[in-house]
Protein backbone atom coordinates (compact mmCIF):
# COMPACT_ATOMS: atom_id res chain seq x y z
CA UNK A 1 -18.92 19.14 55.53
CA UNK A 2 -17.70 15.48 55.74
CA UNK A 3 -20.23 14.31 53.12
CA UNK A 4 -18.97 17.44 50.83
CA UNK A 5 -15.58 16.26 50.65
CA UNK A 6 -15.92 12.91 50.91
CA UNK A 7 -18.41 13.70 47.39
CA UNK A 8 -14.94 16.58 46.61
CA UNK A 9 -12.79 13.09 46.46
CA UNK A 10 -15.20 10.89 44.33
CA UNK A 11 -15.48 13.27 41.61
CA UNK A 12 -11.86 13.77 41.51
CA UNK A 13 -10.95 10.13 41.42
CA UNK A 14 -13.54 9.89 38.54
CA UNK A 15 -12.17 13.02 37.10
CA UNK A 16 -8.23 11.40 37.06
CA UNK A 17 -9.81 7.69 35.90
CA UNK A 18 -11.56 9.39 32.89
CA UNK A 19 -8.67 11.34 32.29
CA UNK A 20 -6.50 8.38 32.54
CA UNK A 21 -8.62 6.20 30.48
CA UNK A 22 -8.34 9.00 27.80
CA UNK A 23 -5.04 9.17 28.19
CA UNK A 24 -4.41 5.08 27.50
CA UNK A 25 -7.40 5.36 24.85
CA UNK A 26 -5.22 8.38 22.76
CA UNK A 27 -2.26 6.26 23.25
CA UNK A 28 -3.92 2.87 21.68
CA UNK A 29 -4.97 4.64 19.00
CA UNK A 30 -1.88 6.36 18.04
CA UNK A 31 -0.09 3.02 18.64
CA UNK A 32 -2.46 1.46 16.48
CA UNK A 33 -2.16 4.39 14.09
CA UNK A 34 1.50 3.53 13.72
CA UNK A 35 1.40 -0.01 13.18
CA UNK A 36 -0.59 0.60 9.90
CA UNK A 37 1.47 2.72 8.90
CA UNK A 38 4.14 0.74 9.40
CA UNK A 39 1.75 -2.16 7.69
CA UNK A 40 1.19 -0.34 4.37
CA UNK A 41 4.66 0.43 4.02
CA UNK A 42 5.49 -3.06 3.84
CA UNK A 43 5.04 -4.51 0.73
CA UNK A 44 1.06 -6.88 1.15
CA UNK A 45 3.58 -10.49 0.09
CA UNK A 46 5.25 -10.07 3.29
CA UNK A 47 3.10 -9.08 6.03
CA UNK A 48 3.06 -12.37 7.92
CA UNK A 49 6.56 -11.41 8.79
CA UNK A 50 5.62 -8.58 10.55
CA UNK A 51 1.98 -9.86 12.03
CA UNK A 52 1.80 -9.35 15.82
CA UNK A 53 -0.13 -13.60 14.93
CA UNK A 54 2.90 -14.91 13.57
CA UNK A 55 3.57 -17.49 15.81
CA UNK A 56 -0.04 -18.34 15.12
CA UNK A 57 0.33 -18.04 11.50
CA UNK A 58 3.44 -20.70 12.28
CA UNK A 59 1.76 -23.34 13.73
CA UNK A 60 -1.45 -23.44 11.29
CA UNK A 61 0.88 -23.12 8.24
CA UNK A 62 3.27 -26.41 9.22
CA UNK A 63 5.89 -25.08 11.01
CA UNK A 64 6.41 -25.45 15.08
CA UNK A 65 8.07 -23.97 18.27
CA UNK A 66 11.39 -25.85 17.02
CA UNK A 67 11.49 -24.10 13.51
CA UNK A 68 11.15 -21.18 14.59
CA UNK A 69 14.11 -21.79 17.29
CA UNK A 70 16.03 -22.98 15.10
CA UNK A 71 15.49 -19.61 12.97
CA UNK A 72 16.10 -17.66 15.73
CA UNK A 73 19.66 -19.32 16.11
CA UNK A 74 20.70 -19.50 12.77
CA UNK A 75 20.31 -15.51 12.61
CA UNK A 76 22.56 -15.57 15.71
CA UNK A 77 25.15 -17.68 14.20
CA UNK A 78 25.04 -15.11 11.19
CA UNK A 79 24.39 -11.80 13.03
CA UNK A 80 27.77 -12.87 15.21
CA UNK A 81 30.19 -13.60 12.16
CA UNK A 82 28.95 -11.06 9.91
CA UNK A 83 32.09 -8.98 9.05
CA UNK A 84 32.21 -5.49 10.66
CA UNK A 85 31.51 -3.59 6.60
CA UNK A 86 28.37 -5.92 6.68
CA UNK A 87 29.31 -8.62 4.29
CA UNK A 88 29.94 -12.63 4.66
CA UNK A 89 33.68 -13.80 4.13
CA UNK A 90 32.39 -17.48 2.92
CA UNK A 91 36.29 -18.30 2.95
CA UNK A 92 36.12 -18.57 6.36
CA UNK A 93 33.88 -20.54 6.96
CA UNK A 94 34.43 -23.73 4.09
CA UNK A 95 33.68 -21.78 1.29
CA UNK A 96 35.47 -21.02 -1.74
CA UNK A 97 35.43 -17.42 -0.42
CA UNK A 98 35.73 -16.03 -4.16
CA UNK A 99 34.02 -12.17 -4.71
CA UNK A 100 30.86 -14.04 -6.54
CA UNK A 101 30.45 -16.75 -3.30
CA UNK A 102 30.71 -13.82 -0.69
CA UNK A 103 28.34 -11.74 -2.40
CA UNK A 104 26.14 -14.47 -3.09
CA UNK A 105 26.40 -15.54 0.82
CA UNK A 106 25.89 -11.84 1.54
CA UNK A 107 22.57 -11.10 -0.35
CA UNK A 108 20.96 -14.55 1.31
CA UNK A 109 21.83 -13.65 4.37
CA UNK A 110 20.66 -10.15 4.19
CA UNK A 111 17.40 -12.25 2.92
CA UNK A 112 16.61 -14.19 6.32
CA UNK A 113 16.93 -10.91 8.53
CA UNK A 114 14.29 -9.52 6.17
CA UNK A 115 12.63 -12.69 6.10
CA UNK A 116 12.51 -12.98 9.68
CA UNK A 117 10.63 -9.34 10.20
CA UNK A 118 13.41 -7.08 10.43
CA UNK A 119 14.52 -3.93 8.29
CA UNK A 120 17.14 -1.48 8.88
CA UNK A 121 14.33 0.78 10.81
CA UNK A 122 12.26 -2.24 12.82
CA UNK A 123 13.54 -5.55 14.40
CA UNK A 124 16.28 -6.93 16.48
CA UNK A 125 18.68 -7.47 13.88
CA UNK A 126 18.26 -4.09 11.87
CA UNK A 127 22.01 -2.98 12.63
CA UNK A 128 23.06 -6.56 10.73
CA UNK A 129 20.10 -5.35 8.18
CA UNK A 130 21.64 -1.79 7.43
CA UNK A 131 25.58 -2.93 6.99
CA UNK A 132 24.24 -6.01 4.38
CA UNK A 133 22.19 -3.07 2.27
CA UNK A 134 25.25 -0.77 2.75
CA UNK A 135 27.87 -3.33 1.26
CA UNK A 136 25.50 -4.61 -1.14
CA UNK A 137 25.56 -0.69 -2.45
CA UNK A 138 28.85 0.55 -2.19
CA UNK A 139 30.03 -2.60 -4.14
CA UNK A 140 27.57 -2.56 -7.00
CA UNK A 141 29.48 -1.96 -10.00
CA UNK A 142 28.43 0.96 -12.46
CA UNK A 143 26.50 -1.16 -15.07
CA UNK A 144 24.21 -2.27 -12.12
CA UNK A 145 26.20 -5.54 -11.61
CA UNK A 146 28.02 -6.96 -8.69
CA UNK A 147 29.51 -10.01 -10.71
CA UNK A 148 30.76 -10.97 -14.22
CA UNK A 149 27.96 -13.82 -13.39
CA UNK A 150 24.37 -13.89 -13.06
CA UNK A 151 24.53 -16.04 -10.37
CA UNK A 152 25.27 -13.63 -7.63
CA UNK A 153 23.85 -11.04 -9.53
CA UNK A 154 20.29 -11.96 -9.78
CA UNK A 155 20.69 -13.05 -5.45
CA UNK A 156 21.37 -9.51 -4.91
CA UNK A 157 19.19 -7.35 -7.28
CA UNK A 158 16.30 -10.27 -4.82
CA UNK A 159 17.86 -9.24 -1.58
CA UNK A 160 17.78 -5.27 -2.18
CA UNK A 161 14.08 -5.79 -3.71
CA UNK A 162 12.79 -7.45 -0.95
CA UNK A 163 14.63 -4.81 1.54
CA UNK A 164 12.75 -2.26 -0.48
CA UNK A 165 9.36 -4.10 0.03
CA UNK A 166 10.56 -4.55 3.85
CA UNK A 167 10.64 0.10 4.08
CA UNK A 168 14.22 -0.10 3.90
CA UNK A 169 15.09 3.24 1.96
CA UNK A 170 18.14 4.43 4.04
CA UNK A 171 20.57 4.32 0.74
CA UNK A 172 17.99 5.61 -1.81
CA UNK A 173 17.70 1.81 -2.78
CA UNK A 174 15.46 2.07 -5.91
CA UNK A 175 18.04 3.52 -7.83
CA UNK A 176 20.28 0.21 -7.02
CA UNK A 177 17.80 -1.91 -7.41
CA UNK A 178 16.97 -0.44 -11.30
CA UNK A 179 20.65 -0.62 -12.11
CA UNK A 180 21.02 -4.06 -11.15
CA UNK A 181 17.30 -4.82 -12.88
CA UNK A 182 18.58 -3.21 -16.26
CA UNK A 183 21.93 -5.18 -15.74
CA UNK A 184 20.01 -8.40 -15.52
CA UNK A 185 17.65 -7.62 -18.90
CA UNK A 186 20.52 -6.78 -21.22
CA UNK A 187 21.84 -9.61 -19.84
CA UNK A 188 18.40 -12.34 -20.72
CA UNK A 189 18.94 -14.26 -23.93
CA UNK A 190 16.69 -13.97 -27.03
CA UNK A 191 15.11 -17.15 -25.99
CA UNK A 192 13.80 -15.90 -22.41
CA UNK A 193 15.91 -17.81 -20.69
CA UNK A 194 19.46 -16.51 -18.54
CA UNK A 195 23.26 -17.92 -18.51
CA UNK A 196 25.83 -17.08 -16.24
CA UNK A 197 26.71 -14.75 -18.87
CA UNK A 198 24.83 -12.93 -20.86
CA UNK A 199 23.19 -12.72 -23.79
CA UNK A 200 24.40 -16.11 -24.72
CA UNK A 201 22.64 -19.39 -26.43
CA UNK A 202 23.07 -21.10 -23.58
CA UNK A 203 19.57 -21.08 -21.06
CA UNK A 204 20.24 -22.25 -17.49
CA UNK A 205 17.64 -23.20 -15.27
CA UNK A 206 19.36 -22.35 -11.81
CA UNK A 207 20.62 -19.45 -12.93
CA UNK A 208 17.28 -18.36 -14.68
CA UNK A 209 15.65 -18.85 -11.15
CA UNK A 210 17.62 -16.32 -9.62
CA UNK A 211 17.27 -14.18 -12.37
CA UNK A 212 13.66 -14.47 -12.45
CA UNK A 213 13.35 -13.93 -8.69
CA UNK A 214 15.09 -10.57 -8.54
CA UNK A 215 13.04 -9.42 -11.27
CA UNK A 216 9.81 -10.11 -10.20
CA UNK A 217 10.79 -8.76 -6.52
CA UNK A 218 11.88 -5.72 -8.22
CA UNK A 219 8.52 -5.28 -10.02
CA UNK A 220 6.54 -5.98 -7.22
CA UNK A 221 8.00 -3.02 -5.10
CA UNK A 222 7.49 -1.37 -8.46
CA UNK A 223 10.84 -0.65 -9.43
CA UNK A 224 11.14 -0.83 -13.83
CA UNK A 225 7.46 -3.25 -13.34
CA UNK A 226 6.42 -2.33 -17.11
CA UNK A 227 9.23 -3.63 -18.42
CA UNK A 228 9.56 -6.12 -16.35
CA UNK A 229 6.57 -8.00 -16.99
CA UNK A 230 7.29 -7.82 -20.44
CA UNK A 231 10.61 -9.94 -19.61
CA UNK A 232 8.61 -12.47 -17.92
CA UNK A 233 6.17 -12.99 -20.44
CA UNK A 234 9.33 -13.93 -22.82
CA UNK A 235 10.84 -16.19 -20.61
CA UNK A 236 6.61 -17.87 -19.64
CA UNK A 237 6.52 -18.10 -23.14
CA UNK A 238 10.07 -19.98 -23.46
CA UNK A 239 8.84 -22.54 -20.56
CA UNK A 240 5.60 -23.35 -23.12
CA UNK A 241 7.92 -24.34 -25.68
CA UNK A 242 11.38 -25.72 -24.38
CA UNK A 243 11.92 -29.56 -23.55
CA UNK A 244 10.08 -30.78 -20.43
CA UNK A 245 7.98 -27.84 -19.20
CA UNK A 246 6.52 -27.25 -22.24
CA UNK A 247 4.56 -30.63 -21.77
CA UNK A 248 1.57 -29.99 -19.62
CA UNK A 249 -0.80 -33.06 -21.28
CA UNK A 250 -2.79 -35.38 -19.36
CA UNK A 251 0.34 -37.48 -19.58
CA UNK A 252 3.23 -34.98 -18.55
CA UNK A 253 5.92 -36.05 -16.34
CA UNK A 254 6.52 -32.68 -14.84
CA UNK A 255 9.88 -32.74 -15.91
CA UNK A 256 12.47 -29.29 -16.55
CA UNK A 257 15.65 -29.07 -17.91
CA UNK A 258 19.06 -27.48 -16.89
CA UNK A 259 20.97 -25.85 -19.41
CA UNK A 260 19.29 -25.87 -22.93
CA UNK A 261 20.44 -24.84 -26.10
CA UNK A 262 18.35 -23.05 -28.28
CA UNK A 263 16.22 -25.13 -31.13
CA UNK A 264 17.22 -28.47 -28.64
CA UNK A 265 14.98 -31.63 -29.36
CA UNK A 266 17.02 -34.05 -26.59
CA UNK A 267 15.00 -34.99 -23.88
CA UNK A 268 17.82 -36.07 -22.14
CA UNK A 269 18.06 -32.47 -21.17
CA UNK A 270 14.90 -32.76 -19.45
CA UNK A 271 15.44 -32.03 -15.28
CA UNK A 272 14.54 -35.15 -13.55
CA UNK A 273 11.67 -35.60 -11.47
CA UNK A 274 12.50 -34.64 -8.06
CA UNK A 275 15.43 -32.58 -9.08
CA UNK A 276 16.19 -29.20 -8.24
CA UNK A 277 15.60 -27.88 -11.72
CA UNK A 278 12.70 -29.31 -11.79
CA UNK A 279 11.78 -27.85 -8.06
CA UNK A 280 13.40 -24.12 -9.49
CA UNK A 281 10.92 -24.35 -12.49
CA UNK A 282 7.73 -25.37 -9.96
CA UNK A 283 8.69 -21.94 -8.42
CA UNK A 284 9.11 -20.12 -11.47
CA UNK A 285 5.69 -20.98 -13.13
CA UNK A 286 4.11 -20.42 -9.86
CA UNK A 287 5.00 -16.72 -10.26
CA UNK A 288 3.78 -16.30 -13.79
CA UNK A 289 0.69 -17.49 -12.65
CA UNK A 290 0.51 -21.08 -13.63
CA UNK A 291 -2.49 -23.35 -12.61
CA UNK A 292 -1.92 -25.38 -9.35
CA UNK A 293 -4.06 -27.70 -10.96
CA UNK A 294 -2.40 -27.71 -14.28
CA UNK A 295 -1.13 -31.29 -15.02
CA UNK A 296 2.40 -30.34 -15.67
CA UNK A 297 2.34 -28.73 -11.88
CA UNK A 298 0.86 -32.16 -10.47
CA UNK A 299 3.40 -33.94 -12.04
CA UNK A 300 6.29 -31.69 -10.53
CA UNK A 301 4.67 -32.05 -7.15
CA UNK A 302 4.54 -35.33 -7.50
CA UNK A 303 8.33 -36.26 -8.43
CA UNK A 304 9.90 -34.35 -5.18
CA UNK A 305 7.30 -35.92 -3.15
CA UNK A 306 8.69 -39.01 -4.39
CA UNK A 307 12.19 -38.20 -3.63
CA UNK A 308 12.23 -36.87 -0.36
CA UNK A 309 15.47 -37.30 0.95
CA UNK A 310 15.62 -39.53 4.06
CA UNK A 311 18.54 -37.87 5.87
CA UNK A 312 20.85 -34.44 6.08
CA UNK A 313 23.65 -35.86 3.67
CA UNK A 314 20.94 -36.43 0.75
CA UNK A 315 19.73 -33.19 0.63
CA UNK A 316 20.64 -30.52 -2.30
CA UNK A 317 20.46 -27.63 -0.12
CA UNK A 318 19.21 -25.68 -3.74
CA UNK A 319 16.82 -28.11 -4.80
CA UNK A 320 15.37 -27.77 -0.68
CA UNK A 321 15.25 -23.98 -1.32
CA UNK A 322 12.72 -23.64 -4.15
CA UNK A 323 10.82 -26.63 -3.62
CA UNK A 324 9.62 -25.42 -0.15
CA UNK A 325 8.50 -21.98 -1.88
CA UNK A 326 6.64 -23.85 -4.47
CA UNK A 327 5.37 -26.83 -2.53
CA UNK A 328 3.86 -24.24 0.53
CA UNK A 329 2.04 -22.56 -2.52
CA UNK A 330 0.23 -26.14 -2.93
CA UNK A 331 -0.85 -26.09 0.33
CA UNK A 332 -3.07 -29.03 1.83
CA UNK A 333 -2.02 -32.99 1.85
CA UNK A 334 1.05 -32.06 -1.09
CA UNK A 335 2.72 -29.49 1.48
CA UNK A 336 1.95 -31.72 4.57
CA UNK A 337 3.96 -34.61 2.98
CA UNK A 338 6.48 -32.42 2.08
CA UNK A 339 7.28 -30.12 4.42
CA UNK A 340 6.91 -32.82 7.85
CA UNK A 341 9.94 -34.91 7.21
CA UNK A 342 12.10 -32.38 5.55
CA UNK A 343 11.81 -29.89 8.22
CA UNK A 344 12.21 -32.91 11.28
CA UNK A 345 15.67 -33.46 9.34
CA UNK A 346 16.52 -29.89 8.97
CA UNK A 347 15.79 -28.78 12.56
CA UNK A 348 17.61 -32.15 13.51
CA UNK A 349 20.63 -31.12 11.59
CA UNK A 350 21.14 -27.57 13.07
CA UNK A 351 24.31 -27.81 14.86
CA UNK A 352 24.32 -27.00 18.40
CA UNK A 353 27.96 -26.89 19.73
CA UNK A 354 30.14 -24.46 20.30
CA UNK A 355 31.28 -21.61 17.44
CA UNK A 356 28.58 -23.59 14.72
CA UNK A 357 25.90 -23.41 17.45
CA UNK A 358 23.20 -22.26 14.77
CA UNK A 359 24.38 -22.82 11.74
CA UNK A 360 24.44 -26.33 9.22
CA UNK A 361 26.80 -27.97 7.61
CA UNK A 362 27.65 -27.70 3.85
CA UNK A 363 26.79 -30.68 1.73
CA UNK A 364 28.59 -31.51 -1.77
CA UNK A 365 30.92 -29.22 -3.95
CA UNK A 366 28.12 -27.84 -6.20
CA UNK A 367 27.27 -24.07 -6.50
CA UNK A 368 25.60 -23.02 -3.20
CA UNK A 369 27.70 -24.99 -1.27
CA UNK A 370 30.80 -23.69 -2.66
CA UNK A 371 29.09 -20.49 -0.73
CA UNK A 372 30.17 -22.53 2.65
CA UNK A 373 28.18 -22.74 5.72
CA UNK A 374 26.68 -19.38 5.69
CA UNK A 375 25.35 -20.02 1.93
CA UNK A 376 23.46 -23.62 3.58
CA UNK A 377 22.81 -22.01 6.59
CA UNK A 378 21.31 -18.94 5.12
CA UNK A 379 19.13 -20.96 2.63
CA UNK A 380 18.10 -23.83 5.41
CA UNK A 381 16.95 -20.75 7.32
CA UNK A 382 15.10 -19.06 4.42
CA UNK A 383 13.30 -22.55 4.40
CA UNK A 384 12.45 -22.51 7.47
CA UNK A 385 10.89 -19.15 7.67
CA UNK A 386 8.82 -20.07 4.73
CA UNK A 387 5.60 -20.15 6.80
CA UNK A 388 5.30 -16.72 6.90
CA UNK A 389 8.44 -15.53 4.66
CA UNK A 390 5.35 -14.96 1.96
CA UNK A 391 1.80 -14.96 1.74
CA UNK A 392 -0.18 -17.84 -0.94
CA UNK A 393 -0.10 -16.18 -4.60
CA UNK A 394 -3.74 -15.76 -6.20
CA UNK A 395 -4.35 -18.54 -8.51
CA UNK A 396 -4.84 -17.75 -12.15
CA UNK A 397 -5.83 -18.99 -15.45
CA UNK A 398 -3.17 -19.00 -18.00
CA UNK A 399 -5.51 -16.59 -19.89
CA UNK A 400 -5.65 -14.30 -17.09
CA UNK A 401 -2.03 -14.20 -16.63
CA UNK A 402 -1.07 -13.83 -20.31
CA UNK A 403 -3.30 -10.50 -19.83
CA UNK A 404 -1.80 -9.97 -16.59
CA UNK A 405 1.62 -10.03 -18.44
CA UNK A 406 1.26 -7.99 -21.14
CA UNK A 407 -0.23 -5.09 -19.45
């Protein structure tokens, strides 16, 4: 009788344990069935931002346990003075606090919360990530614009893309996001290029880069891509011809230019090496597909290796920006020598005291910094996430992309 129940007890201990196990085993898999899912919603460029490795993915790509602190407090510093309708007042915090600076402020801060992993569904900041896409919406104007310039314009048809890539989809954003895209193609000048208005003969390399940005972030998430690419193929064919980038001989200087007027022969109006048009352009060819190899590329790479700045004060917060996207694209001994020093000064500068715990100063009066310290801070922190903010582009010939392109 004993040995029967004692035998009674095994087999319902190894009853519960197999039922447990199959229990924990359903629950894996359903887990697991969630998380892709939740993977192949998000659009393939940003995955790293979501991997369950990314701390991994930090610390083989260049980056360290104090970048990613110092991300972590910067989206505290903006999470805690975001305004309660979800924008950035850049007025109050040394910015000119102008419509166009707030909105710009507002659509790159929205970009390091998205950056960072989180969307309005997933993350710890996707109550911050909901109100940004909410007053990013309810103050687009009806002809898909935000601003009477391109500036802010092209920073915000790039934030609601990437939310869109990030399964954000709460306020039906395609339809924004192809108003502002249409906006910013009636607005591209015959030449390729963009002003701050549009269609003018002016072409402006910062304001082209933001331009360019939103676009291709908008056809990526597929939102107007067909026409799209064809906009990008006018404005790769305008960099193969205008001053500076169209040089890529044995002998090219990597230079760019900043504003240029159509049908210009002055080489004066060439960006300099280790400028920030010449750092915007490096970013811009690297998304139509241009050569890492190519000499015009080397020669970029090598002028803002150059000119590293040696301390906080030196650095063009802009310039900063673009060249980490295009110099993390270039990967190996170009990205080391870039990206060691520049983020030891960056993490150095984060302030730590009191009400700016988090944040960075502004530097100089020129157009991002006029956005205050939540422009800087939102743009230092974009840098900083750039180790997994997107994955490397595929290489291609310029053949292959001119097919790409035209598709």
């Amino acid at each position: 009788m004993k040995i029967l129940s004692v035998l009674l007890l095994i087999l319902f201990l190894i009853t519960t344990n197999l039922y447990s196990q199959e229990l924990k085993d359903k629950k894996a898999e359903e887990l697991a069935k969630k998380e892709k899912e939740k993977k192949e919603k998000i659009f393939s460029y940003f995955r790293n931002r979501i991997s369950a490795d990314r701390m991994n993915i930090v610390l083989t790509s260049g980056g360290s346990e104090k970048t990613e602190l110092a991300v972590e407090m910067a989206l505290e510093w903006l999470a805690k003075n975001q305004e309660k309708d979800g924008h950035w007042d850049s007025g109050k915090f040394e910015g000119s606090g102008t419509p166009e600076t707030d909105l710009a402020a507002t659509g790159s801060a929205l970009l390091t919360f998205l950056g960072a992993g989180n969307s309005e569904k997933e993350g710890k900041w996707k109550e911050n990530v909901k109100l940004a896409i909410k007053w990013l919406c309810i103050n687009q104007r009806a002809n898909g614009s935000w601003d009477a310039r391109n500036y802010a314009n092209g920073i915000c048809t790039l934030a609601l893309a990437e939310a869109i890539g990030m399964d954000c989809d709460g306020n039906n954003l395609k339809n924004y996001v192809f108003k502002g895209v249409y906006y910013l193609l009636n607005n591209q000048n015959k030449s390729g290029g963009f002003d701050y208005t549009g269609p003018s003969i002016r072409d402006d390399m910062s304001i082209s880069g933001w331009c360019i940005l939103g676009l291709k972030s908008a056809m990526n998430v597929k939102v107007s891509d067909k026409i799209i690419n064809r906009s990008l193929q006018k404005f790769k064919d305008f960099l193969l011809t205008a001053e500076g980038t169209k040089d890529d001989t044995p002998t090219s200087k990597g230079f760019a230019w900043y504003s240029l007027p159509i049908g210009s022969k002055d080489e004066n109006l060439s960006g300099a090496a280790g400028g920030g048009c010449q750092a915007i352009a490096m970013a811009l060819c690297q998304l139509l597909g241009w050569q890492k190899t190519s000499p015009w590329m080397q020669a970029a790479v090598d002028g803002q290796i150059l000119k590293i700045p040696l301390k906080y004060v030196d650095v063009d917060v802009n310039r900063v920006y673009f060249a980490y996207m295009a110099l993390f694209q270039m990967g190996g001994k170009q990205w080391k020598a870039w990206n060691d020093p520049i983020s030891k000064i960056l993490v150095e500068a984060q302030r730590v005291d009191d009400d700016f715990k988090g944040s960075w100063d502004k530097i100089g009066e020129n157009k991002i910094n006029k956005g205050g310290r939540v422009m800087c801070t939102a743009l230092i922190c974009l840098c900083l996430e750039t180790y997994y903010r997107y994955t490397v582009l595929r290489t291609y010939s310029l053949k292959e992309e001119n097919s790409d392109l035209k598709k």
